[in-house]
Structure formats: C-alpha cells, structure tokens
PDB file of N, CA and C in Angstrom:
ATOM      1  N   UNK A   1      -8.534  63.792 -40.905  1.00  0.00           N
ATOM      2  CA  UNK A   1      -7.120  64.071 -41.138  1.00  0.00           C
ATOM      3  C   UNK A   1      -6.574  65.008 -40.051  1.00  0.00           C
ATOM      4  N   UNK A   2      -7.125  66.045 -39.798  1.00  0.00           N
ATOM      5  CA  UNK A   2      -6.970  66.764 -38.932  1.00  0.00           C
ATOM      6  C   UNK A   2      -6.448  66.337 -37.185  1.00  0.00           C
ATOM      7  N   UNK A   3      -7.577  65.543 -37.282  1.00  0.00           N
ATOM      8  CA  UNK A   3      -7.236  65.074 -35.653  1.00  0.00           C
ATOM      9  C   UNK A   3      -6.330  63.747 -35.618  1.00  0.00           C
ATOM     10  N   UNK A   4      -5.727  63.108 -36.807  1.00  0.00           N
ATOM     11  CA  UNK A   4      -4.434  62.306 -37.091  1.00  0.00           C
ATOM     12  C   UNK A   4      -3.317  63.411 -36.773  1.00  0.00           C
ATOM     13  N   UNK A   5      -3.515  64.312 -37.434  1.00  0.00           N
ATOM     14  CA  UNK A   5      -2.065  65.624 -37.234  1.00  0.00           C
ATOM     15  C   UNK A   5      -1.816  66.381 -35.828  1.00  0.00           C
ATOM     16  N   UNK A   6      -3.024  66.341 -35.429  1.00  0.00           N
ATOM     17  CA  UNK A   6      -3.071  67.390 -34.119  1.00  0.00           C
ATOM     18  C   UNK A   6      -2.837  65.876 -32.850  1.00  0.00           C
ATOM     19  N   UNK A   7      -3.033  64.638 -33.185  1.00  0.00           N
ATOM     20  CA  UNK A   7      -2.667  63.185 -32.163  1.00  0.00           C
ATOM     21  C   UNK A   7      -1.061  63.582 -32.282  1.00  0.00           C
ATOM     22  N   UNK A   8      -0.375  63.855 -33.922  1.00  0.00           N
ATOM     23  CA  UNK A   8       1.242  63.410 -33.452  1.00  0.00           C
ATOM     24  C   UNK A   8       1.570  65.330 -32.901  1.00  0.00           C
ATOM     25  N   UNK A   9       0.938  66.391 -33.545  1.00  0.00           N
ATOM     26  CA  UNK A   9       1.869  67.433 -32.962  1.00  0.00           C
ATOM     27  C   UNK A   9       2.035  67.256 -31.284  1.00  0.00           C
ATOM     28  N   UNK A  10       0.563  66.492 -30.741  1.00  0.00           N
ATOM     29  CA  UNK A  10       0.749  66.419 -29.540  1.00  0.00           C
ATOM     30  C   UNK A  10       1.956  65.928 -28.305  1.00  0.00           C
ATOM     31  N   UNK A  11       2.683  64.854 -29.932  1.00  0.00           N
ATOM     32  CA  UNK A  11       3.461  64.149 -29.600  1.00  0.00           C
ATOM     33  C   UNK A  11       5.341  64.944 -29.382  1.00  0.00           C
ATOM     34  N   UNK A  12       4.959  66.275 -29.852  1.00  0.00           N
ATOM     35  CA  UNK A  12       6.324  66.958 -30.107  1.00  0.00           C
ATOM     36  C   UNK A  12       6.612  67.482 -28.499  1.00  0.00           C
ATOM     37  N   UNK A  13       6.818  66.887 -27.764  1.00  0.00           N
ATOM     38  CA  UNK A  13       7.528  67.146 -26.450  1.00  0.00           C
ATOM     39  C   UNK A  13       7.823  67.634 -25.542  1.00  0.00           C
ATOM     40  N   UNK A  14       8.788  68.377 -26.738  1.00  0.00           N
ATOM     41  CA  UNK A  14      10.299  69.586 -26.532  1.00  0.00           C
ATOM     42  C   UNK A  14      10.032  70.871 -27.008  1.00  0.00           C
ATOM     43  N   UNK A  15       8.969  70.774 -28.085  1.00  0.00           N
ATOM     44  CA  UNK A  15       8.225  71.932 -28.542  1.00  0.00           C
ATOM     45  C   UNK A  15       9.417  72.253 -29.637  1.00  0.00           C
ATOM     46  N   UNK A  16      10.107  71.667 -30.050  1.00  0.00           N
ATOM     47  CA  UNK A  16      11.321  72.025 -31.219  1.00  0.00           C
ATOM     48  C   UNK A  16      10.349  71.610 -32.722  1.00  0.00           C
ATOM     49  N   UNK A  17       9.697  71.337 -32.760  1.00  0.00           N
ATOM     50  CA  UNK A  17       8.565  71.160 -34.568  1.00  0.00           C
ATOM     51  C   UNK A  17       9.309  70.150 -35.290  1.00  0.00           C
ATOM     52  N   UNK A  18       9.637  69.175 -34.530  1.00  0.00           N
ATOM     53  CA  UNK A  18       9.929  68.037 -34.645  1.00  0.00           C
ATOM     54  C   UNK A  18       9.401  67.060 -34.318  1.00  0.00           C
ATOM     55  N   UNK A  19       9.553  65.698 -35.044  1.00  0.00           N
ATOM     56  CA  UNK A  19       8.842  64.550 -34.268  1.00  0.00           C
ATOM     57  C   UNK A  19      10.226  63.328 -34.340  1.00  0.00           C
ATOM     58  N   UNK A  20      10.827  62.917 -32.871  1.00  0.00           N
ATOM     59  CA  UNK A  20      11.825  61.862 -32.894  1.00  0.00           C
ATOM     60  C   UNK A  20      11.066  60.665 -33.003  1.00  0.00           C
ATOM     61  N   UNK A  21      11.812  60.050 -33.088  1.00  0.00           N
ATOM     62  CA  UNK A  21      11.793  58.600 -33.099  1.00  0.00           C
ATOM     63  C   UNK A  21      10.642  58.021 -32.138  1.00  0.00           C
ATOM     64  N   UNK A  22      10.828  58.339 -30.669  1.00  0.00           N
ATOM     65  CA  UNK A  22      10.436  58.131 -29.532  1.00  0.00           C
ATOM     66  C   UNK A  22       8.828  58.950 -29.590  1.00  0.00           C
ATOM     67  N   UNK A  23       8.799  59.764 -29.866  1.00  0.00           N
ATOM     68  CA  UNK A  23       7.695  60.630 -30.377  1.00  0.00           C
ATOM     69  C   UNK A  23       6.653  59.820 -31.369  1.00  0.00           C
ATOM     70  N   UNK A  24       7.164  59.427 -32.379  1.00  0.00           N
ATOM     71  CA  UNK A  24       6.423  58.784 -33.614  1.00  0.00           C
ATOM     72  C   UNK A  24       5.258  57.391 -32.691  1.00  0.00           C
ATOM     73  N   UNK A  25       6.688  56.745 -32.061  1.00  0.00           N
ATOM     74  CA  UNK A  25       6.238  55.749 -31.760  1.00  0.00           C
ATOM     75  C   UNK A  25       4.860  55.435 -30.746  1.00  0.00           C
ATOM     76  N   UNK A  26       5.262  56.645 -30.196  1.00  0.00           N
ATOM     77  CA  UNK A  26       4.391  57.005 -28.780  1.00  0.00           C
ATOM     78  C   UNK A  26       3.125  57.329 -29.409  1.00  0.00           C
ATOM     79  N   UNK A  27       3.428  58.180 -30.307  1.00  0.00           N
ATOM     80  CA  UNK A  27       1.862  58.612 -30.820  1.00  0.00           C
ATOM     81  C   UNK A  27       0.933  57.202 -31.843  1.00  0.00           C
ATOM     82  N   UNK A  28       1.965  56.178 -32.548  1.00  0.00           N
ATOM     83  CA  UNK A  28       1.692  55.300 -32.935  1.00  0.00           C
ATOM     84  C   UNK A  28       0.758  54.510 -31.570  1.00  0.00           C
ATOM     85  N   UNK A  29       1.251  53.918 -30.427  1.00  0.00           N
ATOM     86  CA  UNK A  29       1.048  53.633 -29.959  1.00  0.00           C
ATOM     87  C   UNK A  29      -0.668  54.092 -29.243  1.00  0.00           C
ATOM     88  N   UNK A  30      -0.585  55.400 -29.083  1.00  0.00           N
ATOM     89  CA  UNK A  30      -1.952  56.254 -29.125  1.00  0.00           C
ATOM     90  C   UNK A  30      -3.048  55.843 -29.850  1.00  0.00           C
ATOM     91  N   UNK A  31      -2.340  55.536 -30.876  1.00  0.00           N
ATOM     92  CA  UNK A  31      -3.174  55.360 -32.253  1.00  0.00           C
ATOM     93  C   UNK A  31      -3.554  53.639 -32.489  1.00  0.00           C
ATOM     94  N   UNK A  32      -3.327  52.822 -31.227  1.00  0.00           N
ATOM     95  CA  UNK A  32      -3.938  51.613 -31.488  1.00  0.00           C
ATOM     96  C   UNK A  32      -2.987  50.803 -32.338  1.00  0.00           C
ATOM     97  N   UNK A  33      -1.543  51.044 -32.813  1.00  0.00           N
ATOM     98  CA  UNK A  33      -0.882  49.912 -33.377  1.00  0.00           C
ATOM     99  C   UNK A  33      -0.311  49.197 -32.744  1.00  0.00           C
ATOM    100  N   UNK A  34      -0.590  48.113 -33.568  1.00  0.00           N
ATOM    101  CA  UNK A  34      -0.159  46.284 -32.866  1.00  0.00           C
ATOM    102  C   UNK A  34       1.042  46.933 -32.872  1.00  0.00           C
ATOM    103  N   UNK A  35       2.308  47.139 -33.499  1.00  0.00           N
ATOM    104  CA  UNK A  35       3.269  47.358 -33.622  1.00  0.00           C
ATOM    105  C   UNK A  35       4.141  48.316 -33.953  1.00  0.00           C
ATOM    106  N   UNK A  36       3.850  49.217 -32.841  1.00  0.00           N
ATOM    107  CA  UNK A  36       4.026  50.871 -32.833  1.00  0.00           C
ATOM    108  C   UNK A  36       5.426  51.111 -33.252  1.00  0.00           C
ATOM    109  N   UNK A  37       6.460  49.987 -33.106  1.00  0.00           N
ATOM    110  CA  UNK A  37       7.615  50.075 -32.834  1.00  0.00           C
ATOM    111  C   UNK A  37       8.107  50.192 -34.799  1.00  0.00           C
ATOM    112  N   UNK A  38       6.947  48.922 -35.504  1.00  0.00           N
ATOM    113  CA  UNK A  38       7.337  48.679 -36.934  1.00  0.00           C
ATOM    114  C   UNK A  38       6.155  50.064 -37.356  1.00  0.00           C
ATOM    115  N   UNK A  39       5.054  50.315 -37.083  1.00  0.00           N
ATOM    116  CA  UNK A  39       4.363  51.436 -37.587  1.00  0.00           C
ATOM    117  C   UNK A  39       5.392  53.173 -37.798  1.00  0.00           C
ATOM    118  N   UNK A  40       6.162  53.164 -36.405  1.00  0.00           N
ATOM    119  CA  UNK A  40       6.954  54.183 -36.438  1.00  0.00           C
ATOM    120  C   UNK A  40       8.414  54.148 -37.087  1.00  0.00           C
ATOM    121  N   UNK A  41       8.880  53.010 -37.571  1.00  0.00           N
ATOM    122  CA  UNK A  41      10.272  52.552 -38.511  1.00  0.00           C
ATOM    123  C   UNK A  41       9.164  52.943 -40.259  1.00  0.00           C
ATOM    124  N   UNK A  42       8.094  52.462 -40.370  1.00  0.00           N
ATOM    125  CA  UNK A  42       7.792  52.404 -41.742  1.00  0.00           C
ATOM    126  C   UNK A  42       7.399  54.167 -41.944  1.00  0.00           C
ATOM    127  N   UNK A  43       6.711  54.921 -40.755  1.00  0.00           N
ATOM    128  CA  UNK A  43       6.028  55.860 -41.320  1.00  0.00           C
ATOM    129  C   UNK A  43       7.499  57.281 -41.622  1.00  0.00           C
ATOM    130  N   UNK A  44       8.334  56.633 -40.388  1.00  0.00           N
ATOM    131  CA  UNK A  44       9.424  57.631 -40.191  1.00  0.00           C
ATOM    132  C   UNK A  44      10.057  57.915 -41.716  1.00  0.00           C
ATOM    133  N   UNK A  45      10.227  56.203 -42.146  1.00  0.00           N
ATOM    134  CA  UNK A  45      10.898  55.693 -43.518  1.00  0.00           C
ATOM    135  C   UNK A  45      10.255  56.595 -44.702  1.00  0.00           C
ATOM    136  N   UNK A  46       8.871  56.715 -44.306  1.00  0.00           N
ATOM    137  CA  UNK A  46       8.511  57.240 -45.405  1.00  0.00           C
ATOM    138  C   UNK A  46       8.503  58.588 -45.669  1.00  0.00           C
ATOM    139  N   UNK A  47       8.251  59.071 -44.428  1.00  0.00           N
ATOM    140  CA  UNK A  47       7.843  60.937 -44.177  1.00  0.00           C
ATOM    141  C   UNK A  47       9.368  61.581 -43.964  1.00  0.00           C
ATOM    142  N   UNK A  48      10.107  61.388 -43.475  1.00  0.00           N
ATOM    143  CA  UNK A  48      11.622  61.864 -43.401  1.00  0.00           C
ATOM    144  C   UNK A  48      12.343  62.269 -44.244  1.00  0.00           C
ATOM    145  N   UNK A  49      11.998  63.043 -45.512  1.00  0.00           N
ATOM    146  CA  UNK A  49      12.549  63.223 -46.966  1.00  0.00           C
ATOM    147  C   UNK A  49      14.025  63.857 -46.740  1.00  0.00           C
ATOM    148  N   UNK A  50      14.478  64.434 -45.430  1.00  0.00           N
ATOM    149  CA  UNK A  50      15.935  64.893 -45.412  1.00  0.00           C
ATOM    150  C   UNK A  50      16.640  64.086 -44.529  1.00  0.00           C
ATOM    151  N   UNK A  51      16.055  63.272 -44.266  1.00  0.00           N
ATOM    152  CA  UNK A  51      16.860  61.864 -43.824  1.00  0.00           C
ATOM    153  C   UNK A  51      17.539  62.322 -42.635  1.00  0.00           C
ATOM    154  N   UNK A  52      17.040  63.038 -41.707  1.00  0.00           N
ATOM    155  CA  UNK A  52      17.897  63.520 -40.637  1.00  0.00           C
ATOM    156  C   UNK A  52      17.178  62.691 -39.269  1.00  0.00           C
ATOM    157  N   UNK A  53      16.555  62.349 -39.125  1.00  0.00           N
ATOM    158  CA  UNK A  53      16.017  60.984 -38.313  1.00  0.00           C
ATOM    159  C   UNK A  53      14.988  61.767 -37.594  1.00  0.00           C
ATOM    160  N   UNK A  54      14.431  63.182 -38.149  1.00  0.00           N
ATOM    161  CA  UNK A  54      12.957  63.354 -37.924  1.00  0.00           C
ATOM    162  C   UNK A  54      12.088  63.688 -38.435  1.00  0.00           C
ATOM    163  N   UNK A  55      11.026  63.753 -37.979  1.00  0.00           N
ATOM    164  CA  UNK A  55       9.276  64.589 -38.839  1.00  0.00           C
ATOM    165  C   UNK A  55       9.433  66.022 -38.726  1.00  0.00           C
ATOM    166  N   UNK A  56       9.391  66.363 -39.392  1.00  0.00           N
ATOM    167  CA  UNK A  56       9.122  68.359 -39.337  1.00  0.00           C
ATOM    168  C   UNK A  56       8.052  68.152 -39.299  1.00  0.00           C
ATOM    169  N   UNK A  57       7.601  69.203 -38.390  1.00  0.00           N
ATOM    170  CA  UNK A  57       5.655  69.297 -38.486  1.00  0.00           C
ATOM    171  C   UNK A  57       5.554  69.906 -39.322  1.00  0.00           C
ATOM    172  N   UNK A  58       6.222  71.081 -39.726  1.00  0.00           N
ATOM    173  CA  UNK A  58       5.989  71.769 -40.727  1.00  0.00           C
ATOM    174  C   UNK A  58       5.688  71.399 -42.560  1.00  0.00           C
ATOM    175  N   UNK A  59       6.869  70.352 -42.886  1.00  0.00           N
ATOM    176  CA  UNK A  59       7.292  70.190 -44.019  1.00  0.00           C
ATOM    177  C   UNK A  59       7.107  68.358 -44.140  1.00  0.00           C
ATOM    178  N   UNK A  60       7.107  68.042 -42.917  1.00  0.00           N
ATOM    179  CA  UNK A  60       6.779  66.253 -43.442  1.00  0.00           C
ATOM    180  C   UNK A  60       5.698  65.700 -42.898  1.00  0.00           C
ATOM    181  N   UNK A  61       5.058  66.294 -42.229  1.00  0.00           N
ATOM    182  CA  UNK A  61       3.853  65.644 -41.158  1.00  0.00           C
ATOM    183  C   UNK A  61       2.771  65.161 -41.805  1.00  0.00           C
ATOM    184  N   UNK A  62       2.678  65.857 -43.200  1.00  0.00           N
ATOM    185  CA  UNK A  62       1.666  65.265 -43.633  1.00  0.00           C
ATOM    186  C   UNK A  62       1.844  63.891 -44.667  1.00  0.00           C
ATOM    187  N   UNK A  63       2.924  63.739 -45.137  1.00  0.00           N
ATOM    188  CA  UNK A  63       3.087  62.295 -45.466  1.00  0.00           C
ATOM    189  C   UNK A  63       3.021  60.997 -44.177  1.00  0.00           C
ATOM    190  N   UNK A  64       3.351  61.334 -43.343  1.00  0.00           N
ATOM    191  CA  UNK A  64       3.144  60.861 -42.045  1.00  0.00           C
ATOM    192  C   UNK A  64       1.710  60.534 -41.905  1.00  0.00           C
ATOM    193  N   UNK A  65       1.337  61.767 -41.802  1.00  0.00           N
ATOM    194  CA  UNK A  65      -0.607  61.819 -41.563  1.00  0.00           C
ATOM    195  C   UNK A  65      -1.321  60.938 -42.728  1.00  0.00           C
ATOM    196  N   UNK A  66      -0.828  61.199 -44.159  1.00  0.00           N
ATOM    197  CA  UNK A  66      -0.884  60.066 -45.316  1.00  0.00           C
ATOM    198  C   UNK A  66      -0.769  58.115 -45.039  1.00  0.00           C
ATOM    199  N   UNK A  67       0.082  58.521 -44.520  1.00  0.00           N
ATOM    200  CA  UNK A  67       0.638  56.805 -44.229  1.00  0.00           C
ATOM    201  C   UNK A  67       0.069  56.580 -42.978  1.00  0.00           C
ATOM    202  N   UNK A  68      -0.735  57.349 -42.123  1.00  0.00           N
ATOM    203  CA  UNK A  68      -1.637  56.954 -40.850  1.00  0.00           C
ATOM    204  C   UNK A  68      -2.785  56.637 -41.815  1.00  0.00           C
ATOM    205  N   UNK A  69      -3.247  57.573 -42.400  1.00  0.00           N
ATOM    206  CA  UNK A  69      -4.870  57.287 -43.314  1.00  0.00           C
ATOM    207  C   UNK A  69      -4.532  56.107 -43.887  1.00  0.00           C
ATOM    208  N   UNK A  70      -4.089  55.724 -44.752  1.00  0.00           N
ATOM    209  CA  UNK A  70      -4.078  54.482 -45.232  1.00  0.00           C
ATOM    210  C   UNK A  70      -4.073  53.348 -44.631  1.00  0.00           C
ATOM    211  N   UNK A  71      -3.627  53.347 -43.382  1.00  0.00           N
ATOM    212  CA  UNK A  71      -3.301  52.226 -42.946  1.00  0.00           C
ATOM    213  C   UNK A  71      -4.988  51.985 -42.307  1.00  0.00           C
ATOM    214  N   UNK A  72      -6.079  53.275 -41.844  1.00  0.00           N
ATOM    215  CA  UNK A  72      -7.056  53.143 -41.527  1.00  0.00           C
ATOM    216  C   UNK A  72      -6.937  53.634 -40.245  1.00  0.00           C
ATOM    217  N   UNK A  73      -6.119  54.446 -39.247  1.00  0.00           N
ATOM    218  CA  UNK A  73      -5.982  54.105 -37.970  1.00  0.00           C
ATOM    219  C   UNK A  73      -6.878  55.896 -37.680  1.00  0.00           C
ATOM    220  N   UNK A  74      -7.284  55.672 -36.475  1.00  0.00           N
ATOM    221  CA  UNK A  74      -8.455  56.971 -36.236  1.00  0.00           C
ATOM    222  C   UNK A  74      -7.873  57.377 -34.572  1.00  0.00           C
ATOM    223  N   UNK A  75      -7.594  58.583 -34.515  1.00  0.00           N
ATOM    224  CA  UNK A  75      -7.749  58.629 -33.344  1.00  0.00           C
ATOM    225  C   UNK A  75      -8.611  58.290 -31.938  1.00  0.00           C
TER     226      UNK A  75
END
C-alpha cells in the first residue's frame, strides 16, 4: 500500500498536496494501465469527495490508493 501512495505523491508536481487530472493519469500510466486515461476518470470519480477536480494527498489519497489495490496494480 505504501509504495501505491508514495508512486502517486510522486506524481504531485507543483508540490501544492494535490493530485490533477494530468497527475493521476501519469502516475496511472506508471502503474502499467492499459488505459490510464479511463483508470484516472474512474479513480478521480471515486477519490474526489469535494468534487473540486482533485486528490488531496492528505484527505483523499487513500481511496485512490484503495481503488489502485483492487484493481491489483503494483508498482
């Protein structure tokens, strides 16, 4: 789990404790998905609970990191 969370913080950029759109995908992509583009629309969909169109590392990353485990994907 750990090294699922520490693949996307890697992905925060700008260093703002956020994860965009462009971010998600990229780290999806890291992560071996066929379809980084639909992996990062479903996980965003799911982990984004204030609907502001990003990941808080702080407060959503780990539903994110949830919906990476399930799907099976390993750094």
């Amino acid at each position: 789990k750990q090294q699922i969370e520490d693949t996307f913080k890697s992905y925060d950029q700008n260093g703002d404790g956020k994860l965009s759109w462009d971010e998600v995908k990229a780290a999806f992509t890291t992560l071996g998905a066929f379809s980084p583009y639909f992996r990062a629309w479903r996980g965003k969909s799911r982990a984004d609970a204030n609907d502001d169109g990003f990941i808080c590392l702080q407060t959503e990353l780990d539903e994110l990191v949830n919906y990476t485990l399930e799907l099976q994907y390993k750094p």
